[in-house]
C-alpha atoms as a PDB file:
ATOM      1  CA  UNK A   1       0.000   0.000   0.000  1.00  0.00           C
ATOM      2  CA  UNK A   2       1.563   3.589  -0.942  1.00  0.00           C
ATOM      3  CA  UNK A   3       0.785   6.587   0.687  1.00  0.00           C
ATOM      4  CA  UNK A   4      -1.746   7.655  -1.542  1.00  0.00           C
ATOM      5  CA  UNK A   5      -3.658   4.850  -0.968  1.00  0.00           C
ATOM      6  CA  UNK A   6      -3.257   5.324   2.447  1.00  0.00           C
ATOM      7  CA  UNK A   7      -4.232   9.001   2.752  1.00  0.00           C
ATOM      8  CA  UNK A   8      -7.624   7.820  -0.108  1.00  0.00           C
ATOM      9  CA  UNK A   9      -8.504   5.169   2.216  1.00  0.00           C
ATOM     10  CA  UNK A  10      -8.322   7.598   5.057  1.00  0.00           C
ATOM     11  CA  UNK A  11     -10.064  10.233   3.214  1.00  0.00           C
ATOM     12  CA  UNK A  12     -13.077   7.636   1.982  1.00  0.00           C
ATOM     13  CA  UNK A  13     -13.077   6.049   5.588  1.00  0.00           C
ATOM     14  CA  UNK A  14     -13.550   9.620   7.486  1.00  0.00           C
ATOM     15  CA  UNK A  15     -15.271  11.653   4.830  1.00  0.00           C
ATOM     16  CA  UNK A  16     -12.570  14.609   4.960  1.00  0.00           C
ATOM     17  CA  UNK A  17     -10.839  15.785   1.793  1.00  0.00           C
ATOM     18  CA  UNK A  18      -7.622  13.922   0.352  1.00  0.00           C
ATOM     19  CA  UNK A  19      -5.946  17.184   0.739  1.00  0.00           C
ATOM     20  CA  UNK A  20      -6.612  17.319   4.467  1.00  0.00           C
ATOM     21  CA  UNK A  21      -5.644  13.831   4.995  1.00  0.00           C
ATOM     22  CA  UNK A  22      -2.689  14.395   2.602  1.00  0.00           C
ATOM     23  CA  UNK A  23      -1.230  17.419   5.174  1.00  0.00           C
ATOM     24  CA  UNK A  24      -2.189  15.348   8.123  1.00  0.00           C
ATOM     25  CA  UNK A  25      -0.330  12.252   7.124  1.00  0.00           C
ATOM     26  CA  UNK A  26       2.817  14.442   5.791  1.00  0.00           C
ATOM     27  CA  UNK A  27       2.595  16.260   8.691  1.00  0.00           C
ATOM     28  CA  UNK A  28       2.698  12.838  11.035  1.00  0.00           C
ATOM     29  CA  UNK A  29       5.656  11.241   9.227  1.00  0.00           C
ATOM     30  CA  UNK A  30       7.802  14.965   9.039  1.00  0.00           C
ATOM     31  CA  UNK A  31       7.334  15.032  13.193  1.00  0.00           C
ATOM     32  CA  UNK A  32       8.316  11.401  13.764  1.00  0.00           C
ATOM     33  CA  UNK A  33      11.331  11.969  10.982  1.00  0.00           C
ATOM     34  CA  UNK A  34      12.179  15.245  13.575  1.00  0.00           C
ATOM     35  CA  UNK A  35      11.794  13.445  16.791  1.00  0.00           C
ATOM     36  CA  UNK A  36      14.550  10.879  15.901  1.00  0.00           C
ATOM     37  CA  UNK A  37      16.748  12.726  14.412  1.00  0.00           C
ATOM     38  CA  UNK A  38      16.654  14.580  17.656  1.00  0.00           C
ATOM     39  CA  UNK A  39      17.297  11.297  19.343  1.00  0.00           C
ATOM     40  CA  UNK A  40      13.776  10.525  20.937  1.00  0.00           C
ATOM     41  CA  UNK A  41      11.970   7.475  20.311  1.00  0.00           C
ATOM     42  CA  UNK A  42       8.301   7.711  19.278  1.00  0.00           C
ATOM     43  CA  UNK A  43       5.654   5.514  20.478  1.00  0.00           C
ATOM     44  CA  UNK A  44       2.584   4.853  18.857  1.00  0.00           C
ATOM     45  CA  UNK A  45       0.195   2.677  21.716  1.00  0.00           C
ATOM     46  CA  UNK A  46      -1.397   0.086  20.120  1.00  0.00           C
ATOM     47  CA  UNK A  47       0.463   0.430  17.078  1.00  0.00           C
ATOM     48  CA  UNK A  48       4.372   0.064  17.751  1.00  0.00           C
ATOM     49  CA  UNK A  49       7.408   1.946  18.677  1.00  0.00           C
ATOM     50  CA  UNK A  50       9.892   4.163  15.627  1.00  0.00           C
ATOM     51  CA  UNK A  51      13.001   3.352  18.237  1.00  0.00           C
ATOM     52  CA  UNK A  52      16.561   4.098  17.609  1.00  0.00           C
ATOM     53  CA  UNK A  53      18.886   1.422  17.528  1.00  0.00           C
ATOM     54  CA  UNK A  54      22.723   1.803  18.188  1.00  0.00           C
ATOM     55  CA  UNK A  55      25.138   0.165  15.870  1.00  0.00           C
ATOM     56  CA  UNK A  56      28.597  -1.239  17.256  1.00  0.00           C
ATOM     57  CA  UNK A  57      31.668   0.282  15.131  1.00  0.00           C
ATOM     58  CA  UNK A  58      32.138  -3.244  13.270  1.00  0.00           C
ATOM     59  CA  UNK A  59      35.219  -4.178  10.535  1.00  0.00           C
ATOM     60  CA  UNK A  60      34.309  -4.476   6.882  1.00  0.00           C
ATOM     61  CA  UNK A  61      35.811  -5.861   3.646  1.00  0.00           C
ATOM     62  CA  UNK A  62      35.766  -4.748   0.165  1.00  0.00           C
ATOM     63  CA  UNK A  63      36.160  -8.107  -1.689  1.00  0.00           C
ATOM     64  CA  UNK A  64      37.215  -6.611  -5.283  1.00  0.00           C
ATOM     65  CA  UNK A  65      40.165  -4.772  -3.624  1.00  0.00           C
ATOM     66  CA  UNK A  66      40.871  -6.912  -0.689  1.00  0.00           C
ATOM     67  CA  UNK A  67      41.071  -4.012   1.973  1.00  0.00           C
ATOM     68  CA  UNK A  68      39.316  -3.766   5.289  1.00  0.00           C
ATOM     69  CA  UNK A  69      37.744  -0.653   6.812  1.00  0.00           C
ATOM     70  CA  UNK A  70      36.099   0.093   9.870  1.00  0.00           C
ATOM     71  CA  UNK A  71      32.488   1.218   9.875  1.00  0.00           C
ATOM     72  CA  UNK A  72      31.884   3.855  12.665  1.00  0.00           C
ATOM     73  CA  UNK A  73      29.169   3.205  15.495  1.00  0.00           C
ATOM     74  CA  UNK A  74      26.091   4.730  14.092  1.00  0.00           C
ATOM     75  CA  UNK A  75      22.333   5.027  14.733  1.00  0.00           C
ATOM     76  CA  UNK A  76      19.842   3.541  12.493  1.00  0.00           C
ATOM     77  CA  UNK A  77      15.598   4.478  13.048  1.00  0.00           C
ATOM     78  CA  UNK A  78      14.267   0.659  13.201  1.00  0.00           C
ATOM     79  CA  UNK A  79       9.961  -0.039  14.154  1.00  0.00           C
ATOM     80  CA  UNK A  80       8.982  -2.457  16.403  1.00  0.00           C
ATOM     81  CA  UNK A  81       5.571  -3.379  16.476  1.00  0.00           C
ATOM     82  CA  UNK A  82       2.938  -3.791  19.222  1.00  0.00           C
ATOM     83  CA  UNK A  83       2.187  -7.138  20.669  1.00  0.00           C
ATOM     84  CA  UNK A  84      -1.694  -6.959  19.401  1.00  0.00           C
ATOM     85  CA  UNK A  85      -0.596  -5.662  15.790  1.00  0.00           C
ATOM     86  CA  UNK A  86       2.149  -8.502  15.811  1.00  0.00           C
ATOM     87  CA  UNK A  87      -0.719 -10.767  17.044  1.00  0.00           C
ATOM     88  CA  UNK A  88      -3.206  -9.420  14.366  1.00  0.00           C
ATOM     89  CA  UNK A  89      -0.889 -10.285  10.963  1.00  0.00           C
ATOM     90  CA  UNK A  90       0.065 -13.616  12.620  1.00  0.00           C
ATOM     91  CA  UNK A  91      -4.024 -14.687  12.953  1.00  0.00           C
ATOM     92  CA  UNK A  92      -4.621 -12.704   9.457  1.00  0.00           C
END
């Protein structure tokens, strides 16, 4: 599903205009976007968690040249879903 079949499904559902819907849903997505890069975690009850997840500095190798480099610890934004929603797809 895209967004635009999101924010039509949304807009059919609750009987506002796809242009309402449209802002509301960029609008959701632009704060969560902010909130992590800030460094806070978002959490969505009943839904699932945006979290951010800590990656170890790790060693890598480029095959084709046969070097290795080290990848710096970074952050990555990973979701973790609710219990019910995770219970939900599994009985789907």
């Amino acid at each position: 599903m895209t967004k635009a079949e999101i924010v039509a499904d949304i807009a059919t559902k609750t009987g506002i205009e796809k242009v309402a819907v449209q802002a509301v849903v960029e609008s959701l997505m632009e704060t969560i976007k902010e909130t992590m890069v800030n460094g806070e975690n978002v959490y969505l009850r009943g839904f699932g968690s945006f979290i951010i997840k800590e990656r170890a500095e790790k060693t890598g190798r480029n095959i084709s040249k046969n070097t290795t480099i080290i990848i710096p610890a970074h952050n990555i934004p990973a979701f973790k879903p609710a219990k019910s929603f995770v219970n939900q797809v599994k009985n789907a």
